[in-house]
N, C-alpha and C. Protein backbone atom coordinates (compact mmCIF):
# COMPACT_ATOMS: atom_id res chain seq x y z
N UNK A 1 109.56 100.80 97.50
CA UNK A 1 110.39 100.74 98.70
C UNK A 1 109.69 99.97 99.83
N UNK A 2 108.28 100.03 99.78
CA UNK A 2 107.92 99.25 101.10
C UNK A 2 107.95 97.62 100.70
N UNK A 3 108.32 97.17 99.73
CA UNK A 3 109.03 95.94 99.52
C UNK A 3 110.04 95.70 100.42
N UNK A 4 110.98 96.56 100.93
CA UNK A 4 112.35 96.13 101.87
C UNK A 4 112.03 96.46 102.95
N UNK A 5 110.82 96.39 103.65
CA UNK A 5 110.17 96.05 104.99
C UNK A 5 109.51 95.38 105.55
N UNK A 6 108.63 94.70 104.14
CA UNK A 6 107.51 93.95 104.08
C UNK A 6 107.77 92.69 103.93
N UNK A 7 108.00 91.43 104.37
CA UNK A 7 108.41 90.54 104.08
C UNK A 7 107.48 89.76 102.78
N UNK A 8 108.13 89.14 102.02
CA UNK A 8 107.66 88.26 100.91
C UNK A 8 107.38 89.13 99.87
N UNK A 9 107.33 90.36 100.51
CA UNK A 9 107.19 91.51 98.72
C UNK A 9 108.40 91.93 98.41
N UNK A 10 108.57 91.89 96.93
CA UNK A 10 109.82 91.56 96.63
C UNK A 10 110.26 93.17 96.19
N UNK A 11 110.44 94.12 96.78
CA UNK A 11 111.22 94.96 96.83
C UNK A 11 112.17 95.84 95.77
N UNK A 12 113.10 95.19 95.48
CA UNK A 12 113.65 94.92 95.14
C UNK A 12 113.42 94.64 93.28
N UNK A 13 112.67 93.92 92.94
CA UNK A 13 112.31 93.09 91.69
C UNK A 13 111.13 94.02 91.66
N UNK A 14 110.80 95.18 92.15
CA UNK A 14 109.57 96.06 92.05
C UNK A 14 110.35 97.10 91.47
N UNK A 15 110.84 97.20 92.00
CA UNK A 15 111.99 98.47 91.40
C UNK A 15 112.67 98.72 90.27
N UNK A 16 113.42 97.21 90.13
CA UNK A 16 114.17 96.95 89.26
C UNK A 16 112.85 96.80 87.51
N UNK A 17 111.48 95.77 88.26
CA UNK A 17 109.99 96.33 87.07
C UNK A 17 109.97 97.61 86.81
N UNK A 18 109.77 98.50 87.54
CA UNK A 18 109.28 99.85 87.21
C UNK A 18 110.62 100.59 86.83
N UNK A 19 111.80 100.35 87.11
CA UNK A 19 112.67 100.81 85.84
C UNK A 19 112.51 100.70 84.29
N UNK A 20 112.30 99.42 84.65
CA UNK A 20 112.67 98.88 83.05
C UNK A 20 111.26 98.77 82.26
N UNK A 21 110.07 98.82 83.13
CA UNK A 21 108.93 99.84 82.31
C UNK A 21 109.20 101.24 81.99
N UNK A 22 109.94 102.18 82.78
CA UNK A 22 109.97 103.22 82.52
C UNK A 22 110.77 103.51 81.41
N UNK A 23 111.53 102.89 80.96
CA UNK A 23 112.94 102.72 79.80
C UNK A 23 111.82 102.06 78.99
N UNK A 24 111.76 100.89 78.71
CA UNK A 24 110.79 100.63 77.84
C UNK A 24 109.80 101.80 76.85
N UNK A 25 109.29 102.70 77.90
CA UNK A 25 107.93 103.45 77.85
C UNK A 25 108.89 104.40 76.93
N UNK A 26 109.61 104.90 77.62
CA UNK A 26 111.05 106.18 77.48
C UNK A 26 111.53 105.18 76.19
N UNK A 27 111.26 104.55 75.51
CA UNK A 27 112.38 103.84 73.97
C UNK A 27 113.50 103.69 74.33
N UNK A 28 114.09 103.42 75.68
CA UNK A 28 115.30 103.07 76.29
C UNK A 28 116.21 104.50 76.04
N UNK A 29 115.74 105.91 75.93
CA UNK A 29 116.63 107.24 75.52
C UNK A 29 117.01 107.61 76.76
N UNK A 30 116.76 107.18 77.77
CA UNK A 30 117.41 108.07 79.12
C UNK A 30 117.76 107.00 79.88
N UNK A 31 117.01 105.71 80.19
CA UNK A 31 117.56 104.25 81.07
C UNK A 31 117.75 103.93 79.85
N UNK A 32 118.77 102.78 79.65
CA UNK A 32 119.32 101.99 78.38
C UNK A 32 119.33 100.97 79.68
N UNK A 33 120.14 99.45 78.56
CA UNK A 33 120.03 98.40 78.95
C UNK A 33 121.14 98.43 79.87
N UNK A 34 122.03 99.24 79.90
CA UNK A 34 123.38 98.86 80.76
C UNK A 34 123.12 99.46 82.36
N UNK A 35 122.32 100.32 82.46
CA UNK A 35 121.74 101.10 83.49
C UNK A 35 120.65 99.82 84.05
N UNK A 36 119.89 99.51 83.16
CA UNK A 36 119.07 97.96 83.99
C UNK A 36 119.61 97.01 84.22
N UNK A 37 120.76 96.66 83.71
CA UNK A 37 122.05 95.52 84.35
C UNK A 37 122.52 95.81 85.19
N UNK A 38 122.81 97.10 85.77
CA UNK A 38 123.29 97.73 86.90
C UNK A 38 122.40 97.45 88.11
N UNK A 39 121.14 97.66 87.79
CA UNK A 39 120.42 97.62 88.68
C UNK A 39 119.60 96.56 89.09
N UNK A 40 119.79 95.44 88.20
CA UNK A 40 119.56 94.29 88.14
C UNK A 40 120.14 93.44 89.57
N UNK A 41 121.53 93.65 89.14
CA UNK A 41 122.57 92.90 89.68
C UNK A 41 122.44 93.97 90.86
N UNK A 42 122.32 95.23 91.63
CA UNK A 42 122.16 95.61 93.17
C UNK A 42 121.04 95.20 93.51
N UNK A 43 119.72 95.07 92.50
CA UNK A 43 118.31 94.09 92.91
C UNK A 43 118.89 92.61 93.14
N UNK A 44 119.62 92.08 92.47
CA UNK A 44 119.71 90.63 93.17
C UNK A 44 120.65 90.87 94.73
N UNK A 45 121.23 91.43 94.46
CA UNK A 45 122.21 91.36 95.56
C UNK A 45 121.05 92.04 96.69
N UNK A 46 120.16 92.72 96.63
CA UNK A 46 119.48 93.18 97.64
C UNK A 46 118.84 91.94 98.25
N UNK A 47 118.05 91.21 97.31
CA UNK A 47 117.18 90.13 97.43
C UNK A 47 117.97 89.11 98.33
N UNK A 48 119.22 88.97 98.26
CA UNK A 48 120.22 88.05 98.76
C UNK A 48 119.97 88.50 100.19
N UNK A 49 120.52 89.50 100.50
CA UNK A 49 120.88 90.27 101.37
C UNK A 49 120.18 89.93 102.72
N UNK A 50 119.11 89.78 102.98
CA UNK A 50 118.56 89.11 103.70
C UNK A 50 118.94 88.03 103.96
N UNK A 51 118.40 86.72 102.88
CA UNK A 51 119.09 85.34 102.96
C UNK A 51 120.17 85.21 103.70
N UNK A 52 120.94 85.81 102.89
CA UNK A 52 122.33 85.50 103.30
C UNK A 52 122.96 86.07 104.90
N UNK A 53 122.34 86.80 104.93
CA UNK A 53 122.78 87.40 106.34
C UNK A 53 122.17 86.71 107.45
N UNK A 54 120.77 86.22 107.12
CA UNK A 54 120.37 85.84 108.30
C UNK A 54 121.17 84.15 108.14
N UNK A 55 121.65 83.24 107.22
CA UNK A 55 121.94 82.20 107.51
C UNK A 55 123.64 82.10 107.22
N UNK A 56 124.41 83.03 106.68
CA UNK A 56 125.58 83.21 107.21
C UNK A 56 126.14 83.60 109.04
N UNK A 57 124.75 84.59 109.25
CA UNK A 57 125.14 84.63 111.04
C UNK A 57 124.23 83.53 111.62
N UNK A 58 123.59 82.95 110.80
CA UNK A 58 123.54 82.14 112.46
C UNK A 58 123.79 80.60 111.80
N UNK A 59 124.61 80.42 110.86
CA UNK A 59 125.86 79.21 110.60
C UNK A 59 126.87 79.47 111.49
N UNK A 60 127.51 81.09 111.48
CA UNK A 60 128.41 81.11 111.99
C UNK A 60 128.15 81.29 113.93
N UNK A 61 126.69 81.36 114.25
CA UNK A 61 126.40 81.08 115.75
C UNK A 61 125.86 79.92 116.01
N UNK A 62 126.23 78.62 115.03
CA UNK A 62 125.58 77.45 115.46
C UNK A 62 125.00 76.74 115.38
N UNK A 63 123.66 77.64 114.72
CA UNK A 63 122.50 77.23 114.58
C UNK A 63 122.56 76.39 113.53
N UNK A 64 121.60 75.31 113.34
CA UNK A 64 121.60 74.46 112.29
C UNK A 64 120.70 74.67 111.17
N UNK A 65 120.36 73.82 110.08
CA UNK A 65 119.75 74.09 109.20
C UNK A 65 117.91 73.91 110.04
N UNK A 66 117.85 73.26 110.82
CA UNK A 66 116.58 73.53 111.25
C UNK A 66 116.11 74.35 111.90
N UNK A 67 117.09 75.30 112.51
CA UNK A 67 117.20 76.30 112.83
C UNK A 67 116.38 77.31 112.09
N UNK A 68 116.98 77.64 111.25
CA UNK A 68 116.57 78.86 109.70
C UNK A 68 115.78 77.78 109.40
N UNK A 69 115.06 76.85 108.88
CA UNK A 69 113.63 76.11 108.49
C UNK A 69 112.79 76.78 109.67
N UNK A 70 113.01 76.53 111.12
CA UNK A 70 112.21 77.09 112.03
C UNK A 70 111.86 78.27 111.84
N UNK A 71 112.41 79.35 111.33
CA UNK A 71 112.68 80.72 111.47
C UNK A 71 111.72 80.95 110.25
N UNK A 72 111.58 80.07 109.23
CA UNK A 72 110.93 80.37 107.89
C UNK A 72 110.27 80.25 107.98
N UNK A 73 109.71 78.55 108.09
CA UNK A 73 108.51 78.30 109.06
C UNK A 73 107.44 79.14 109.58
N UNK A 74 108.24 79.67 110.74
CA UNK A 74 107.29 80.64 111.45
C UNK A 74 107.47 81.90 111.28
N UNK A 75 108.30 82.40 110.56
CA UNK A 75 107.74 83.39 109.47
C UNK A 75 106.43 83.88 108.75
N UNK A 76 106.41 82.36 108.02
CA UNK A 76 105.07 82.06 106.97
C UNK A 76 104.26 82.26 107.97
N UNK A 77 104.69 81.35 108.44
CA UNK A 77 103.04 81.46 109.92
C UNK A 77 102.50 83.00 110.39
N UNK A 78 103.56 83.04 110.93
CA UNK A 78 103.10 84.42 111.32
C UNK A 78 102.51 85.38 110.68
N UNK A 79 103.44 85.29 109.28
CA UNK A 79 102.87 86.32 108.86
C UNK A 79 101.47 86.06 107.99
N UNK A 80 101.48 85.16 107.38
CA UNK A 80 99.43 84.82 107.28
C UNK A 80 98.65 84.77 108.32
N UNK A 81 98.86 84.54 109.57
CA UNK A 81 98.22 84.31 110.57
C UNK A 81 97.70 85.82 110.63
N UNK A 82 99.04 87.25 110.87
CA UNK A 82 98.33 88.31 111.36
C UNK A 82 98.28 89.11 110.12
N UNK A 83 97.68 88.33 109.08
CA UNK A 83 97.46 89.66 108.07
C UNK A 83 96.30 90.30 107.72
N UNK A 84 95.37 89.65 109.03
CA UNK A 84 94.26 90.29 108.89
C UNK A 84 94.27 91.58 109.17
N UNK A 85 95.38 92.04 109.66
CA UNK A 85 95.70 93.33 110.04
C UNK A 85 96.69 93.34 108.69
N UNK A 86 96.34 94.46 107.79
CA UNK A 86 96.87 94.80 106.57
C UNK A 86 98.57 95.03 106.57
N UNK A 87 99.39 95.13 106.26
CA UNK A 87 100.64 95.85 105.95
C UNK A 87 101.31 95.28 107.03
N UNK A 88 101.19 95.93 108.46
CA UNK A 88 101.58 95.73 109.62
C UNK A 88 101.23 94.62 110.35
N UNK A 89 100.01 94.39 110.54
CA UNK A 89 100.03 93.04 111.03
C UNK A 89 101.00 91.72 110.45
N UNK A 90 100.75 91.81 108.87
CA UNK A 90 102.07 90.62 108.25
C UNK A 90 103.49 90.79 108.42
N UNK A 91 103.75 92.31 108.78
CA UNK A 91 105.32 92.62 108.91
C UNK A 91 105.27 92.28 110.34
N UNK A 92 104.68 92.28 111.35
CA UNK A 92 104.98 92.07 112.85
C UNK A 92 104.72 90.68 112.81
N UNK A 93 103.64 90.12 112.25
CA UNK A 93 103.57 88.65 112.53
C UNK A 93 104.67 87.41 111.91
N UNK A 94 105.08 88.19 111.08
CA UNK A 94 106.19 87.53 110.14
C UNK A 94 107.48 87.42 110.91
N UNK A 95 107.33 88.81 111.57
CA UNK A 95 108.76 89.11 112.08
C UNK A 95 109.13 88.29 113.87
N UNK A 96 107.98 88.26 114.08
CA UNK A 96 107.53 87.18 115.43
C UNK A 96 106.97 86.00 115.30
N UNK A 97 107.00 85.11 114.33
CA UNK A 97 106.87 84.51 114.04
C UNK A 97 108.38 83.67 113.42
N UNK A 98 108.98 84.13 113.26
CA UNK A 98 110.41 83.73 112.78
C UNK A 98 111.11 83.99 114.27
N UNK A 99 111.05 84.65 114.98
CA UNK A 99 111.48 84.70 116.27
C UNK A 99 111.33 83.59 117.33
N UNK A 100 109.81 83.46 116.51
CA UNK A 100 109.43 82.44 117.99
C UNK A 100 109.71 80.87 117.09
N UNK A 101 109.88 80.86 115.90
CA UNK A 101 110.31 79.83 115.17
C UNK A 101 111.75 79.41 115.88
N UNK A 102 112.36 79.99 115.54
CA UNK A 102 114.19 80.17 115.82
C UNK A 102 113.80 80.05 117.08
N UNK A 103 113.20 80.12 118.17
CA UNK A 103 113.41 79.94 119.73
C UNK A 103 112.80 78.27 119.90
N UNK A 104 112.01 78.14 119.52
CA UNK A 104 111.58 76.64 119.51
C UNK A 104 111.80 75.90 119.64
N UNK A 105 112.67 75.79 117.97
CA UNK A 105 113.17 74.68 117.35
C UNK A 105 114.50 74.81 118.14
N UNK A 106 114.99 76.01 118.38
CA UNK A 106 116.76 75.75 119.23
C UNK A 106 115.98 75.42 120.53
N UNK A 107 115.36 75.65 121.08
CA UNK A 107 115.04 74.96 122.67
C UNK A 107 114.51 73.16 122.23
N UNK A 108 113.67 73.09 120.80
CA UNK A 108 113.26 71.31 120.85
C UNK A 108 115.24 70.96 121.02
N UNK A 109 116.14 71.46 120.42
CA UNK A 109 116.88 70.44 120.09
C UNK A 109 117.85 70.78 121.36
N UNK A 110 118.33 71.63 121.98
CA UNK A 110 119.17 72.01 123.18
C UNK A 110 118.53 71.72 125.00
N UNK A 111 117.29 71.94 124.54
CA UNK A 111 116.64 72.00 126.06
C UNK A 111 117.19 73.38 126.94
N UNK A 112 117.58 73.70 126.42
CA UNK A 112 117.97 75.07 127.02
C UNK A 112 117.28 76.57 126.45
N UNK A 113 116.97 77.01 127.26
CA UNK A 113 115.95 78.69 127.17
C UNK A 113 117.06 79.50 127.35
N UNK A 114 117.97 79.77 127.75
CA UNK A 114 118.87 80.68 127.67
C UNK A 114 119.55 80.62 126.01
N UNK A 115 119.70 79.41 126.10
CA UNK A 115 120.38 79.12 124.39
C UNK A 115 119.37 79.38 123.32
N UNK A 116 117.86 79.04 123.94
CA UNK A 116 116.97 79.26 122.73
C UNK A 116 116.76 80.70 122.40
N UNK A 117 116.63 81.48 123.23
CA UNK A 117 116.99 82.85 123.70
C UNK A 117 117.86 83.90 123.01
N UNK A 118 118.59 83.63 123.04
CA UNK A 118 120.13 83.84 122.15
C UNK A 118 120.14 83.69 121.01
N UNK A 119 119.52 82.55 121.05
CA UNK A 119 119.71 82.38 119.02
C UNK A 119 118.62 83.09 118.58
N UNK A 120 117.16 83.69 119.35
CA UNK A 120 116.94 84.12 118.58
C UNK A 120 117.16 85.90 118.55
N UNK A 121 117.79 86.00 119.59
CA UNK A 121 118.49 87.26 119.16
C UNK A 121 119.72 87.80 118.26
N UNK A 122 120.54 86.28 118.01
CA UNK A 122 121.26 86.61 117.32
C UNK A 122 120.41 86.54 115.86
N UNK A 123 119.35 85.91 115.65
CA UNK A 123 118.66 86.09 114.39
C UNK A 123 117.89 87.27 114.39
N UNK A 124 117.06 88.00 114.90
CA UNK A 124 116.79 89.12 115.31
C UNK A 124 117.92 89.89 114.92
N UNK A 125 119.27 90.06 114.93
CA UNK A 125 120.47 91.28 114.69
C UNK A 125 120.57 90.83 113.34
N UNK A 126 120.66 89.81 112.72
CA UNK A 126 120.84 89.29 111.53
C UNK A 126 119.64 89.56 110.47
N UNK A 127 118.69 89.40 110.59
CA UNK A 127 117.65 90.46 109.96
C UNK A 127 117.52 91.89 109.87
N UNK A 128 117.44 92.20 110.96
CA UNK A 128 117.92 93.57 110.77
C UNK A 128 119.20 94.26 109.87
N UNK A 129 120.53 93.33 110.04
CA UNK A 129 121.37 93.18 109.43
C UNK A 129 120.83 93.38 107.28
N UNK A 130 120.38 92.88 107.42
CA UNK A 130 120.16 92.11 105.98
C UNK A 130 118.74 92.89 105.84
N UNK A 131 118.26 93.62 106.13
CA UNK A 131 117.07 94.39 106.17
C UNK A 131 117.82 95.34 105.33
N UNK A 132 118.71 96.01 106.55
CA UNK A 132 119.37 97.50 106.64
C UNK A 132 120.45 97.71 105.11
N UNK A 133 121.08 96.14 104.50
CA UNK A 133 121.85 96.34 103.59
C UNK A 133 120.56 96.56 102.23
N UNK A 134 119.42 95.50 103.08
CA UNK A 134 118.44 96.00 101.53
C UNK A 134 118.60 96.81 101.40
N UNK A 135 117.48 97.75 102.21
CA UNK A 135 117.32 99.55 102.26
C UNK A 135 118.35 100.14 100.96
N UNK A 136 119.77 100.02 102.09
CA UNK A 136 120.57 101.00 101.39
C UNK A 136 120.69 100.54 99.58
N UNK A 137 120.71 98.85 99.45
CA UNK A 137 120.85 99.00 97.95
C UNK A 137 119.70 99.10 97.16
N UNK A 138 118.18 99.21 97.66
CA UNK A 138 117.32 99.90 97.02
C UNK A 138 117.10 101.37 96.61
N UNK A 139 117.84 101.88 97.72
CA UNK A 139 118.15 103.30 98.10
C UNK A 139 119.16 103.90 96.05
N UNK A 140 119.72 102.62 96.74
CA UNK A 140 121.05 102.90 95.07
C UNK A 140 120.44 102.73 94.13
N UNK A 141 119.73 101.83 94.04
CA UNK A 141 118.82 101.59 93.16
C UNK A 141 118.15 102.95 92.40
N UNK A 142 116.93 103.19 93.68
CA UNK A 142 116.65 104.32 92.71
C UNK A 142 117.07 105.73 92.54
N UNK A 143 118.31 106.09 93.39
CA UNK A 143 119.24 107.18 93.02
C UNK A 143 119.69 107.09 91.48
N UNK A 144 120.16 105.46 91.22
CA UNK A 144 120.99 105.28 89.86
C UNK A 144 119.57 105.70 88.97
N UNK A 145 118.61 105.25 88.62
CA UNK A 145 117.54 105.45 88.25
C UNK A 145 117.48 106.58 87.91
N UNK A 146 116.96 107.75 89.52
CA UNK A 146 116.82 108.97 89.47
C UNK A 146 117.68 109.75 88.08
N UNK A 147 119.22 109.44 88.56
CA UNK A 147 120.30 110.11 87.87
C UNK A 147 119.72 109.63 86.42
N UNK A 148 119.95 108.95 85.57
CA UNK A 148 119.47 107.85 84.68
C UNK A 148 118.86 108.87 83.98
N UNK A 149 117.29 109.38 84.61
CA UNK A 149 116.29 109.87 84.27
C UNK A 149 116.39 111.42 84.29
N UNK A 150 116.78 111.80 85.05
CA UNK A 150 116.89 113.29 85.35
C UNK A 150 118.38 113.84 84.66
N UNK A 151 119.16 113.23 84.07
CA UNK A 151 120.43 114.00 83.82
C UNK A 151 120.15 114.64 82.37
């Protein structure tokens, strides 16, 4: 689970591994293969979930493709920059770092701080956005699992 907080750890595809080790291990008698297709496909869609949210809302606020490059950009940055501080430092530097990406690059190309401003709050709601849908379908994830295993 701390995959769907952590940026660049894949969450998601951790979950969906340690299922399908656990079925594996288990001779597939309690997870079978149709239960890891299930969960496959809410692991991709989690993985999306992000993506897509943060560059469906801010297509639909404007922003351009250099926009979200900015935002990735300084993402990366950020978050290698503060990972000398373990866990947290890469999740805050990542996460301010894509902030101050997305403010940048919309102020190089607008000249405007109110506009650069904005966009990156509307990217800021859009992560969160796409954070919050991970969560919940990791959440499904390993409920389906749980059930899977425990019934």
């Amino acid at each position: 689970m701390i995959g769907t907080v952590v940026p660049l750890l894949p969450g998601p595809l951790l979950i969906w591994g340690g299922a399908a080790l656990w079925a594996w291990a288990d001779g597939f008698t309690r997870v079978g293969w149709g239960t890891l297709i299930i969960l496959a496909v809410l692991g991709v869609l989690a993985m999306l979930s992000d993506l897509l949210a943060t560059v469906i809302t801010g297509r639909k606020a404007g922003f351009g493709w250099r926009t979200i490059g900015g935002a990735i950009a300084g993402g990366l940055a950020g978050g290698i920059l503060f990972s000398v501080l373990p866990v947290i430092g890469t999740l805050l530097g990542a996460i301010l770092g894509a902030l101050l990406g997305v403010t940048l690059v919309e102020y190089a190309q607008s000249h405007d701080w109110p506009q650069a401003i904005r966009a990156a709050k509307v990217y800021a709601v859009a992560y969160l956005l796409g954070r919050a849908v991970e969560l919940v379908l990791c959440l499904a994830m390993l409920g389906i699992f749980a059930w899977a295993v425990l019934r």
